[in-house]
Protein backbone atom coordinates (compact mmCIF):
# COMPACT_ATOMS: atom_id res chain seq x y z
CA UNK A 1 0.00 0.00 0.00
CA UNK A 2 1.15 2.94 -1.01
CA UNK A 3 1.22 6.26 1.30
CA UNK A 4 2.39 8.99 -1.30
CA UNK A 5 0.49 11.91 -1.66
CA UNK A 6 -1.57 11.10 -4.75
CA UNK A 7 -0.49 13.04 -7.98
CA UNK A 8 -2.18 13.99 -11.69
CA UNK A 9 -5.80 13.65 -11.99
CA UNK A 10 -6.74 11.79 -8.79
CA UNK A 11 -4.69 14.20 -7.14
CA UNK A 12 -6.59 16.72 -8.63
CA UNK A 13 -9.62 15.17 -7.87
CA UNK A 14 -8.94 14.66 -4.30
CA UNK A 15 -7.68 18.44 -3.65
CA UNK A 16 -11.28 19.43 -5.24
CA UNK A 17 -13.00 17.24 -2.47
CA UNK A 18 -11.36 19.17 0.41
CA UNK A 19 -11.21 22.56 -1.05
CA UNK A 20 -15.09 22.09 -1.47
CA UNK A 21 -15.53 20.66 1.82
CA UNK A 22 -13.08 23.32 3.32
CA UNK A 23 -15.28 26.33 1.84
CA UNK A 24 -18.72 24.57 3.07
CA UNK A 25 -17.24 23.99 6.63
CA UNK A 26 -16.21 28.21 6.88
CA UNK A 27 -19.26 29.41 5.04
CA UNK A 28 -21.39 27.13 7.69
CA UNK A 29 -19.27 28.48 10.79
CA UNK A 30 -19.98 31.33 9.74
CA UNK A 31 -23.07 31.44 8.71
CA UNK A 32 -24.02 29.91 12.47
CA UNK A 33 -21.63 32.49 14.03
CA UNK A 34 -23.59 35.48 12.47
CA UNK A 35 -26.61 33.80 13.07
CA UNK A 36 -26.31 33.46 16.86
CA UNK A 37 -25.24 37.30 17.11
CA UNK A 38 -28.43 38.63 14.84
CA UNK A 39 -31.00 36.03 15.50
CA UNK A 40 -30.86 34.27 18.53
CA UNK A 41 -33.33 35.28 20.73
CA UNK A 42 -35.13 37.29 18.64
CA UNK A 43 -38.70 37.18 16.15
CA UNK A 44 -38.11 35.12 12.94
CA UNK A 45 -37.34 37.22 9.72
CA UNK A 46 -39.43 36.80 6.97
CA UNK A 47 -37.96 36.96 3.67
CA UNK A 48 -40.86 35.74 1.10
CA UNK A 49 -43.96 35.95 3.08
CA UNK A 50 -44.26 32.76 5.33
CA UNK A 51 -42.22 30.59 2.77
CA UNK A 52 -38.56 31.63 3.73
CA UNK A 53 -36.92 33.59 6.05
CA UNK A 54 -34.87 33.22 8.95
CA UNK A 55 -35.25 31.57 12.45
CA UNK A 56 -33.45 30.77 14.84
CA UNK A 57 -32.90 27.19 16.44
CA UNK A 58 -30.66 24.94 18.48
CA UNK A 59 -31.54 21.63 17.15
CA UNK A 60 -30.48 19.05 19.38
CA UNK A 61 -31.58 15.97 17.04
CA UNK A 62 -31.32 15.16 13.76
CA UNK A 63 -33.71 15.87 11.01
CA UNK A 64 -36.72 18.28 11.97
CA UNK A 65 -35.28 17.22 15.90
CA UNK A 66 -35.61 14.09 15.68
CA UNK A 67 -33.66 11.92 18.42
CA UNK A 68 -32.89 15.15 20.42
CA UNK A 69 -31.66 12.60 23.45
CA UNK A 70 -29.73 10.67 21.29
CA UNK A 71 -27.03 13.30 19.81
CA UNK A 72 -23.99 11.61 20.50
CA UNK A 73 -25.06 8.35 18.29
CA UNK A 74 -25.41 11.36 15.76
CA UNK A 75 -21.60 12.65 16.16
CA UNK A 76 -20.47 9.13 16.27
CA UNK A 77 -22.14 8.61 13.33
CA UNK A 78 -21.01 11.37 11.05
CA UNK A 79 -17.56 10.43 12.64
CA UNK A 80 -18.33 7.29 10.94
CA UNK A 81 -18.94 8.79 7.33
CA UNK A 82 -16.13 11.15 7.42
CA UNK A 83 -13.83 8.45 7.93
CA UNK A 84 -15.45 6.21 5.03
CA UNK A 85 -15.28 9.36 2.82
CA UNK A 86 -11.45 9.58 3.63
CA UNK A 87 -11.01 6.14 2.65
CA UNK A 88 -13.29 6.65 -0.18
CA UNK A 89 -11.30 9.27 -1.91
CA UNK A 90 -8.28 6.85 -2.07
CA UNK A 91 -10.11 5.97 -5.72
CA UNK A 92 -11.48 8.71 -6.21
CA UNK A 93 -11.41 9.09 -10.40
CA UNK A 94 -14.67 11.61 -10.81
CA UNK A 95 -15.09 14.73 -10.74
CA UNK A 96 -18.65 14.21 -9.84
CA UNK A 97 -17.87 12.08 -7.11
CA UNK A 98 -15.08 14.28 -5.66
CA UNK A 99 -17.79 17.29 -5.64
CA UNK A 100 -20.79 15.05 -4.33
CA UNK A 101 -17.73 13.88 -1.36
CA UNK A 102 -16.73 17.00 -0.76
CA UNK A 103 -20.06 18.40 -0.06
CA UNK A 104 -21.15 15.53 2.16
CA UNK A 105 -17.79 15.81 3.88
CA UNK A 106 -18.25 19.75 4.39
CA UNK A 107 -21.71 19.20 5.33
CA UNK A 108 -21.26 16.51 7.56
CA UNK A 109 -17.72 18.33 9.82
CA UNK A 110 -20.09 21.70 9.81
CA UNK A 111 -22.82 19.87 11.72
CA UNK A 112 -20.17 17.51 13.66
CA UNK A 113 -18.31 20.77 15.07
CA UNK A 114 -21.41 22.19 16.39
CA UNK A 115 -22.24 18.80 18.07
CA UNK A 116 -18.88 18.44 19.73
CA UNK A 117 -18.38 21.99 20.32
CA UNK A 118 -21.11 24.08 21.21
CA UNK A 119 -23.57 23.80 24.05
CA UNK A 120 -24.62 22.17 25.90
CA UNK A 121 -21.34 20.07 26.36
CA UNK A 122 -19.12 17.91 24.16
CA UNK A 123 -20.54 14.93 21.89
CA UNK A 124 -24.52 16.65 23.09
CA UNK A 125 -24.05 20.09 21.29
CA UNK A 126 -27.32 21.54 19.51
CA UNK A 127 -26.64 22.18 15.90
CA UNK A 128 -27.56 25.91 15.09
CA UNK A 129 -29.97 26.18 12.28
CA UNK A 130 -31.37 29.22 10.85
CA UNK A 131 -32.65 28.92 7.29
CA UNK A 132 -36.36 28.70 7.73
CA UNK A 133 -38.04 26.93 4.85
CA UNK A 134 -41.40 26.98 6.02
CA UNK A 135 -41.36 22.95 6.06
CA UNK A 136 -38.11 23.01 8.54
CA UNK A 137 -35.16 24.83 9.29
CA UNK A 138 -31.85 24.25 8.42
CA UNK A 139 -28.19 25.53 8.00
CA UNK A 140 -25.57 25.54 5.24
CA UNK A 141 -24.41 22.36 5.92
CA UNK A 142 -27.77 20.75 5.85
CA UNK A 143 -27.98 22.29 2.03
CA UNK A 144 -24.89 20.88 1.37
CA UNK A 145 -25.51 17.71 2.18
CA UNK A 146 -28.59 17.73 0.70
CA UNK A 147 -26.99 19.07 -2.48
CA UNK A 148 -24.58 15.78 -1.73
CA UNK A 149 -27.13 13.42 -1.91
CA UNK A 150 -28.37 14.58 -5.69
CA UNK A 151 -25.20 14.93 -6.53
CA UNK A 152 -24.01 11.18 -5.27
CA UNK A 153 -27.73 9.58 -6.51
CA UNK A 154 -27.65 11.27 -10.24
CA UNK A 155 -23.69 10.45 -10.74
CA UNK A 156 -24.47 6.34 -9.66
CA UNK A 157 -27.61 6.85 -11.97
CA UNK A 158 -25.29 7.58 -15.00
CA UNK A 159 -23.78 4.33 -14.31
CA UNK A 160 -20.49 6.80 -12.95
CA UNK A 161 -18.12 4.67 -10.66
CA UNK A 162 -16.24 6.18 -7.48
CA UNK A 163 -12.88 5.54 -9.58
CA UNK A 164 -14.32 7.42 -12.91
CA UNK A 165 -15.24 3.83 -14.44
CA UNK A 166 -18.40 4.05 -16.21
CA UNK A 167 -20.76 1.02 -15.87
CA UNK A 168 -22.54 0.38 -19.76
CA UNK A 169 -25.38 -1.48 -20.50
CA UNK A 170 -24.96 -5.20 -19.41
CA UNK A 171 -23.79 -7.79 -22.42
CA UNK A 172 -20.00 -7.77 -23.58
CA UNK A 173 -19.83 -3.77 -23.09
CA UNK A 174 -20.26 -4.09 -18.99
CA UNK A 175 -17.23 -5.69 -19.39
CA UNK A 176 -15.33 -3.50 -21.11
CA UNK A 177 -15.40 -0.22 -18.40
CA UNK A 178 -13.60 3.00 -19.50
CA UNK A 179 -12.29 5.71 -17.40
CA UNK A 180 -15.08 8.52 -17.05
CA UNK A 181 -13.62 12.32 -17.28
CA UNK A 182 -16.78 13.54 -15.89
């Protein structure tokens, strides 16, 4: 196994999955940051009407607050995925896939520093969303995880492999894989 840095395209690819991530994790923090100075405690902000604004909210669960006594499975969890996606990336030959990774990996640290980090203690922090879409609220990292999961389901729905291989139609053809340069 090797452990040098990896080079050319996969390099490429790779650097495009943390630069992505990178930016999503500092637009999030701050995003929250500002957020908890102009909205916390404070009436919501409507921006169209009653669809969209902003509110503010500690969410101490998952998904519309879901499992709010159960936050720590969620940190362990996300630990979880972030650790897959640095395996993942190892192959990584898409650029696709390095953009749907590096979203889910931005997404996924944003909301995993606010449960570690913020109150009310290590591995129980409340994840600070803000973006209120009528439906639910959410945060940056929410959208970009979100915007991870299209990303991720549409590039395995072109038949688009981790490593850039693209998976034809089956007969003699599946066989014969070629390198994507999506």
């Amino acid at each position: 196994m090797s452990t040098a840095p990896p080079t050319g395209r996969r390099g490429l690819l790779v650097g495009t999955l943390f630069a992505i991530a990178a930016a999503v994790i500092v637009l999030d923090q701050v995003t929250k940051q500002i957020a908890i100075a102009t909205l916390e405690g404070r009436p919501s902000i409507p921006v169209i009407g009653e669809l969209a604004g902003f509110t503010f909210y500690r969410n101490p669960g998952a998904a519309f607050g879901m499992g709010a006594n159960s936050t720590w499975i969620f940190a362990v969890i996300a630990i979880i995925v972030l650790v897959g996606i640095l395996f993942a990336s190892r192959r990584l030959g898409s650029r696709a896939w390095s953009c749907g990774l590096g979203l889910l990996l931005g997404g996924l640290t944003g909301n995993l520093l606010d449960r570690l980090f913020r109150p009310p203690g290590f591995f129980h922090g409340a994840v600070v969303d803000f973006i209120d879409l009528s439906l639910f609220i959410c945060n940056i990292a929410d959208i970009a995880i979100s915007a991870a999961a299209v990303v991720i389901v549409l590039t395995t729905l072109r038949g688009i492999g981790l490593d850039g291989t693209l998976d034809t139609a089956s007969g003699p053809a599946a066989d014969d894989q070629t390198k994507e340069q999506v």
